[in-house]
C-alpha atoms as a PDB file:
ATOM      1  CA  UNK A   1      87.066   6.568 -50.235  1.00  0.00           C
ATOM      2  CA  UNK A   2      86.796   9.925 -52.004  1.00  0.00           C
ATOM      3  CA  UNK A   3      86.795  12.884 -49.930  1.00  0.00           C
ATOM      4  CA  UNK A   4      83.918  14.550 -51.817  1.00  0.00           C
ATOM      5  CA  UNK A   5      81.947  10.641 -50.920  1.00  0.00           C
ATOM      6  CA  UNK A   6      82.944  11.453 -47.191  1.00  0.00           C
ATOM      7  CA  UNK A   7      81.734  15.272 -46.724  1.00  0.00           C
ATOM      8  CA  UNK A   8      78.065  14.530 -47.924  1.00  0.00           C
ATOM      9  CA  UNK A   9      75.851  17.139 -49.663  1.00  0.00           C
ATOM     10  CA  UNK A  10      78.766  18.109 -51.941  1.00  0.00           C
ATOM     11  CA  UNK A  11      77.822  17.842 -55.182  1.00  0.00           C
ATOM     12  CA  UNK A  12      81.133  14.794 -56.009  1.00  0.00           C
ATOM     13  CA  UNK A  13      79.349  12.060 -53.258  1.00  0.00           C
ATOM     14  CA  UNK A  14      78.187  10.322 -56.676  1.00  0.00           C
ATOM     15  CA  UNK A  15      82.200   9.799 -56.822  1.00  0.00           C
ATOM     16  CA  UNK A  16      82.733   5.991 -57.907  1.00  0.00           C
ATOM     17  CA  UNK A  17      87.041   5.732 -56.942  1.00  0.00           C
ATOM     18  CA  UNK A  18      87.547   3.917 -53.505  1.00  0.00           C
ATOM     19  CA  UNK A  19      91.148   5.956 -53.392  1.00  0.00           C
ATOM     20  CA  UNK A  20      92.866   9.055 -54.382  1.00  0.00           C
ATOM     21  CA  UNK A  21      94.234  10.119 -58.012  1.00  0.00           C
ATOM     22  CA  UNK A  22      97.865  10.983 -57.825  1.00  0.00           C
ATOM     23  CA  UNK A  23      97.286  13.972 -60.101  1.00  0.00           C
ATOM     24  CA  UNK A  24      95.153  16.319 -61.779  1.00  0.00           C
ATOM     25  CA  UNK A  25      93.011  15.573 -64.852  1.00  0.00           C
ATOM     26  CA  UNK A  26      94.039  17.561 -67.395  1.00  0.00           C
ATOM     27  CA  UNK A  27      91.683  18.921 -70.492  1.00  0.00           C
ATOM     28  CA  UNK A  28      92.953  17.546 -73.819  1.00  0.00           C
ATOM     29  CA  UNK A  29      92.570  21.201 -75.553  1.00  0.00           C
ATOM     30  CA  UNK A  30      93.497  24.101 -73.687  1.00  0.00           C
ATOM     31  CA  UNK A  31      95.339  22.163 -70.706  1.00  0.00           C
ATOM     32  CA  UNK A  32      93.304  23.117 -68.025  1.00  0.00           C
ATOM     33  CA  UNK A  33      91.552  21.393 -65.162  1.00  0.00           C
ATOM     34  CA  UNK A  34      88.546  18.507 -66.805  1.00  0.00           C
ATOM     35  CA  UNK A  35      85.273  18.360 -65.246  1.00  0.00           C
ATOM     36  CA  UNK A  36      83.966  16.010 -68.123  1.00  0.00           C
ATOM     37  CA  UNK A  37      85.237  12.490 -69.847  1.00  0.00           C
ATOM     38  CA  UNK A  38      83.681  11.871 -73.813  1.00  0.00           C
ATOM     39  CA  UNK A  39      84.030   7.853 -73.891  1.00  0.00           C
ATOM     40  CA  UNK A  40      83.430   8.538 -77.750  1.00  0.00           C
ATOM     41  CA  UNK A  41      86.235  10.792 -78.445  1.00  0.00           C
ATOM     42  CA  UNK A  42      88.657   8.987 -75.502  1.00  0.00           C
ATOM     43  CA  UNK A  43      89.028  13.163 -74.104  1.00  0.00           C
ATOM     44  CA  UNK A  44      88.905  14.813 -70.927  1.00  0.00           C
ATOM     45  CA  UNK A  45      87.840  18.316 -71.072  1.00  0.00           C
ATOM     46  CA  UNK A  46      86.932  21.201 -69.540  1.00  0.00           C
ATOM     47  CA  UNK A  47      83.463  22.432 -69.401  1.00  0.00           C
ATOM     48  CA  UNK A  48      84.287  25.373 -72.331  1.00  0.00           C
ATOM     49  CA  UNK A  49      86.213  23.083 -74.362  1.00  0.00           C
ATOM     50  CA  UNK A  50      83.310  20.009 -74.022  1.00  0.00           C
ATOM     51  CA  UNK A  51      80.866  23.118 -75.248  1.00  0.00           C
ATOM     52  CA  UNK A  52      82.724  23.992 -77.518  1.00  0.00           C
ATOM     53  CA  UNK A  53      83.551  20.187 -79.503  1.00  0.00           C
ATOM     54  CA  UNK A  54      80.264  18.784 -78.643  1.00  0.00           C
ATOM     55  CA  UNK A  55      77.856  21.799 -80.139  1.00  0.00           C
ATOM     56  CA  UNK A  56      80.064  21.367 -83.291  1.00  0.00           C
ATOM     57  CA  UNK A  57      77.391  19.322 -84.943  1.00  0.00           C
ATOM     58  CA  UNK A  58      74.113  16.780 -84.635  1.00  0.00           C
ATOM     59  CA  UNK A  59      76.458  14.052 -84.253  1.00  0.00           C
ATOM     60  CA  UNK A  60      79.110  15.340 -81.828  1.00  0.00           C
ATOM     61  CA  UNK A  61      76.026  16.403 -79.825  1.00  0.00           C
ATOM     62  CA  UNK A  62      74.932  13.126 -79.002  1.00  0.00           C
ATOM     63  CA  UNK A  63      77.749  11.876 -77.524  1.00  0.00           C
ATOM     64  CA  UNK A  64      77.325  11.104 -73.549  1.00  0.00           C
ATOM     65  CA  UNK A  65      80.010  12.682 -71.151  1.00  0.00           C
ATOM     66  CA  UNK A  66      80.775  11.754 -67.878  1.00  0.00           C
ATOM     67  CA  UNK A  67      81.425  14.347 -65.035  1.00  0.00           C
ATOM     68  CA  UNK A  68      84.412  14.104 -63.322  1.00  0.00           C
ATOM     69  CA  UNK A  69      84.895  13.807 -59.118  1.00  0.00           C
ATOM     70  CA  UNK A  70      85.472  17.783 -58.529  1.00  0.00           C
ATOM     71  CA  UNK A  71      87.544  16.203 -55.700  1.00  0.00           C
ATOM     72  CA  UNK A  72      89.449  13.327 -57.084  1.00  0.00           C
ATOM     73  CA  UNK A  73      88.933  13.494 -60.919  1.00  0.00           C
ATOM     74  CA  UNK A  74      87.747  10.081 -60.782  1.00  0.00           C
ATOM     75  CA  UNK A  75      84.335   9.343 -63.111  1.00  0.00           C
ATOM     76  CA  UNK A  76      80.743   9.684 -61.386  1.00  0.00           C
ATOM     77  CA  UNK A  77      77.999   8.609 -61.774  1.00  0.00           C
ATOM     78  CA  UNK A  78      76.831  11.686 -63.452  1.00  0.00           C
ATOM     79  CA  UNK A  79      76.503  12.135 -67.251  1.00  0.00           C
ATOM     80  CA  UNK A  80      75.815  15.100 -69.158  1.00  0.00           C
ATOM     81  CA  UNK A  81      74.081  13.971 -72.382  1.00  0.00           C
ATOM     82  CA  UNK A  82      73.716  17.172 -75.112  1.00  0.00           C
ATOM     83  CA  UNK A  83      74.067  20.503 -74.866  1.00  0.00           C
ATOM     84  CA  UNK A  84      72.842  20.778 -71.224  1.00  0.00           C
ATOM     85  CA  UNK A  85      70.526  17.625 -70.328  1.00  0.00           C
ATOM     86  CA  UNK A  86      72.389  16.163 -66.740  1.00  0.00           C
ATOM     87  CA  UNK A  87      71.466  13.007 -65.639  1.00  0.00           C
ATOM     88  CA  UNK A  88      72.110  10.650 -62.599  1.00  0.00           C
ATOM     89  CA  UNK A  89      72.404   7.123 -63.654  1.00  0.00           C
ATOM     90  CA  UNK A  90      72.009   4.058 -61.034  1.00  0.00           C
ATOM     91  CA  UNK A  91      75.079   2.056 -60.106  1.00  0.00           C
ATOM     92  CA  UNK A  92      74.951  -1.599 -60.530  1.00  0.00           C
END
């Protein structure tokens, strides 16, 4: 299992991966580490580039991104859906 699903209370224990990336994640833009996924645009990004595409227009802002495991990378269950609206969605 993840590490961040192991330590409890860290904020990654909604991780999903039963086993370790073998690398980092990096953002599609500016090459640094992703925190989010956009399923829509098939990206990973980092939080200033995800602000930065996604508050381009009405559209763009719609678009529901996943957070990435801070430990792992892997996808949670964690979505960030506008500008700033988190939510937790159920596993099933």
């Amino acid at each position: 299992m993840c590490k961040g699903l192991e330590q409890g209370g860290n904020r990654s224990s909604s991780c999903l991966k039963q086993g370790f990336s073998s690398g980092l994640v990096n953002c599609e833009l500016c090459n640094s580490r992703a925190s989010l996924y956009c399923q829509a645009d098939d990206a990973y990004l980092c939080r200033k580039c995800d602000k930065w595409v996604h508050q381009a227009n009405f559209l763009a802002l719609r678009h529901i991104r996943c957070f990435l495991c801070s430990t792992c990378q892997s996808l949670t269950q964690r979505y960030l859906i506008g500008a700033s609206h988190e939510v937790m969605l159920p596993t099933m």
